[in-house]
C-alpha atoms as a PDB file:
ATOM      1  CA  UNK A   1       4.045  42.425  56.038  1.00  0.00           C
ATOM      2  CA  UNK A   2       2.780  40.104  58.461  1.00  0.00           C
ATOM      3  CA  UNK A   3      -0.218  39.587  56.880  1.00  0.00           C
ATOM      4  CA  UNK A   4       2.129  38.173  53.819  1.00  0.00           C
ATOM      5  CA  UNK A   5       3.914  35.894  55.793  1.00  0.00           C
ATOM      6  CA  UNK A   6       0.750  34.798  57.223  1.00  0.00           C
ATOM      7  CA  UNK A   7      -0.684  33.607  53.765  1.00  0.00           C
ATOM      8  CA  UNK A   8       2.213  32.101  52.446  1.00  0.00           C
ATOM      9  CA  UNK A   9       2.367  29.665  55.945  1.00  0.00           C
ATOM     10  CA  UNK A  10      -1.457  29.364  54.687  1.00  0.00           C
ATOM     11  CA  UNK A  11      -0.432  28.803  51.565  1.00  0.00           C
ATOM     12  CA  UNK A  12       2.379  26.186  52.171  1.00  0.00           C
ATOM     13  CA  UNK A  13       0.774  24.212  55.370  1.00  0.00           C
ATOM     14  CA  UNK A  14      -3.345  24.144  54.341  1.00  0.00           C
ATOM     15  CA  UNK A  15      -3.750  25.113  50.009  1.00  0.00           C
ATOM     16  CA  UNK A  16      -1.119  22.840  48.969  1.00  0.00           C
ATOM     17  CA  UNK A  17      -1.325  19.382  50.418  1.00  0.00           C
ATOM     18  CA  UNK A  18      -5.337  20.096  49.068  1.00  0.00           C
ATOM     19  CA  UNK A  19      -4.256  20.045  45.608  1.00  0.00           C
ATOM     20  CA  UNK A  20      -2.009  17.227  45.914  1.00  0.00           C
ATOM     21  CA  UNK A  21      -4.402  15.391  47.338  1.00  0.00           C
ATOM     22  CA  UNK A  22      -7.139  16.438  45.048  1.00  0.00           C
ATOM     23  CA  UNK A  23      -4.487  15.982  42.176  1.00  0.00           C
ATOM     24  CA  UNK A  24      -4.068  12.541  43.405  1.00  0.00           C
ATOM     25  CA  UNK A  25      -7.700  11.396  43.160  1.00  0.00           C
ATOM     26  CA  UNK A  26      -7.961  12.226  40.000  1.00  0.00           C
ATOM     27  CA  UNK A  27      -4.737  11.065  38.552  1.00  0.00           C
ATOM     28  CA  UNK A  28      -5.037   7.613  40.286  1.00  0.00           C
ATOM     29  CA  UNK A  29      -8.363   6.679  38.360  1.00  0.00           C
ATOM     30  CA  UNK A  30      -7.088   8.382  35.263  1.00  0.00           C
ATOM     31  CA  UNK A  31      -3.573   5.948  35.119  1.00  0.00           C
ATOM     32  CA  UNK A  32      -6.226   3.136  35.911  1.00  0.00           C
ATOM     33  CA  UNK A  33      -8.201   4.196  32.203  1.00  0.00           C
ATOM     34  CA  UNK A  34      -5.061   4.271  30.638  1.00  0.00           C
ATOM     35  CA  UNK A  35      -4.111   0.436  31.934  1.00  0.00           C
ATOM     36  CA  UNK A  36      -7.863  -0.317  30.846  1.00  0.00           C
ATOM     37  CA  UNK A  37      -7.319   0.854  27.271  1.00  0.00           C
ATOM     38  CA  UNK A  38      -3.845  -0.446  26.484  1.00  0.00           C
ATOM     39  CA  UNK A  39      -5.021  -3.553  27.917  1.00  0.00           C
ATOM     40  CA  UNK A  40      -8.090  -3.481  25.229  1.00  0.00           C
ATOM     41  CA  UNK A  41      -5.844  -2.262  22.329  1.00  0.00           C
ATOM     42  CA  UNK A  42      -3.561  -5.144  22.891  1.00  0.00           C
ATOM     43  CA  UNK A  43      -6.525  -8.039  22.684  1.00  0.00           C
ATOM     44  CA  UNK A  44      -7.988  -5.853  19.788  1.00  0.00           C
ATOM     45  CA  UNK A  45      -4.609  -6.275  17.850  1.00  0.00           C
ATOM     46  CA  UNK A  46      -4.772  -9.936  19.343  1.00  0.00           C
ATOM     47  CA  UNK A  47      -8.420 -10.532  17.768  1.00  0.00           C
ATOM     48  CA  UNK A  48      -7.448  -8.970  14.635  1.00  0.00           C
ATOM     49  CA  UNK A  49      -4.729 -11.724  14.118  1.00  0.00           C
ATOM     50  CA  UNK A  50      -7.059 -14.668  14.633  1.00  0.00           C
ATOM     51  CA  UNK A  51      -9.756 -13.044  12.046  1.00  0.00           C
ATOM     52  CA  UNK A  52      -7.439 -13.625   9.159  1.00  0.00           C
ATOM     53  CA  UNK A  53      -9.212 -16.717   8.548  1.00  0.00           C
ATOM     54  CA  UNK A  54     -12.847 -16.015   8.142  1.00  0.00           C
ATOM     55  CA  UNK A  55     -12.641 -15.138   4.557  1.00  0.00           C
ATOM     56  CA  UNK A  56     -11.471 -18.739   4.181  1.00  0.00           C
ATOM     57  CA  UNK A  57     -15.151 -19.607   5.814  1.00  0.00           C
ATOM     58  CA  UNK A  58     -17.087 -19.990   2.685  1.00  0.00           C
ATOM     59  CA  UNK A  59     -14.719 -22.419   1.109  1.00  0.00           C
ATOM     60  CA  UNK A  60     -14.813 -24.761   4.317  1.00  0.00           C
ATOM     61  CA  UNK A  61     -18.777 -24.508   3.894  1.00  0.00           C
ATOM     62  CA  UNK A  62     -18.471 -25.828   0.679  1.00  0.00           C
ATOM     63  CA  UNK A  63     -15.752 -28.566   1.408  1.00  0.00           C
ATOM     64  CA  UNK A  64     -17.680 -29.838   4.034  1.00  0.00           C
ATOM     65  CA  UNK A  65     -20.749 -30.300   2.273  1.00  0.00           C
ATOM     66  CA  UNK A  66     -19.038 -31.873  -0.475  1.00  0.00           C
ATOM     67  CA  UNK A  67     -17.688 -34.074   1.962  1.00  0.00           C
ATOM     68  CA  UNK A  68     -21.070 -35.291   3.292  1.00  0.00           C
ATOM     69  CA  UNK A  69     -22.497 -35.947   0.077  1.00  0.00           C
ATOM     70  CA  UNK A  70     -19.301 -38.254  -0.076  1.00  0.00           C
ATOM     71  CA  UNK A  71     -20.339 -40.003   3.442  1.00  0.00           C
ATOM     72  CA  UNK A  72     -24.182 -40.159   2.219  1.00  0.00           C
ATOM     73  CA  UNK A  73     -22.744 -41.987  -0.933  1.00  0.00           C
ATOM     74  CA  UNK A  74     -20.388 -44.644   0.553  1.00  0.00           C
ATOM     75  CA  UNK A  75     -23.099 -45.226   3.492  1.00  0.00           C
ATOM     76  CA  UNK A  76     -25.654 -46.445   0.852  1.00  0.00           C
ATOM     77  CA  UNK A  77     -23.004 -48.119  -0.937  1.00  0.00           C
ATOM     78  CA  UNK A  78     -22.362 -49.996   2.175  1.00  0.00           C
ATOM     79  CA  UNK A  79     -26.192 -50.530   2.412  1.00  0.00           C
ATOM     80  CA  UNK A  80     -26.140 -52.208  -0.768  1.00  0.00           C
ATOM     81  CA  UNK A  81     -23.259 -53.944  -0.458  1.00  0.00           C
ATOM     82  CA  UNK A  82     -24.772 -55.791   3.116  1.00  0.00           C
END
């Protein structure tokens, strides 16, 4: 019987504050990952937002170059005109 009371003190006093601590080191880094990924999921949903627009690309491609045909036009009407 002593024996038993001598391996629960054992038990209580040495086996158990080594798996908290143990328990600790990995649940520390673990909470940290979990930070890390909300964190990304959250710019990822942010990023998502602000790619609405790049369908729209194409079309401001083609504006733009309409546009400086326009400039080339009225610069060598200017040309003519001095």
């Amino acid at each position: 019987m002593v024996l038993w009371w001598i391996g629960n003190l054992l038990l209580l006093l040495v086996i158990a504050p080594v798996v908290v601590l143990l328990l600790n080191r990995v649940l520390r880094p673990a909470f940290e990952i979990k930070a890390y990924a909300d964190d990304v999921l959250d710019h990822g949903v942010r990023l998502t937002g602000t790619l609405d627009s790049v369908s729209r690309l194409g079309k401001t491609k083609e504006l733009t170059g309409v546009a400086r045909q326009n400039v080339a036009r009225y610069g060598a009407a200017l040309e003519r005109l001095l």
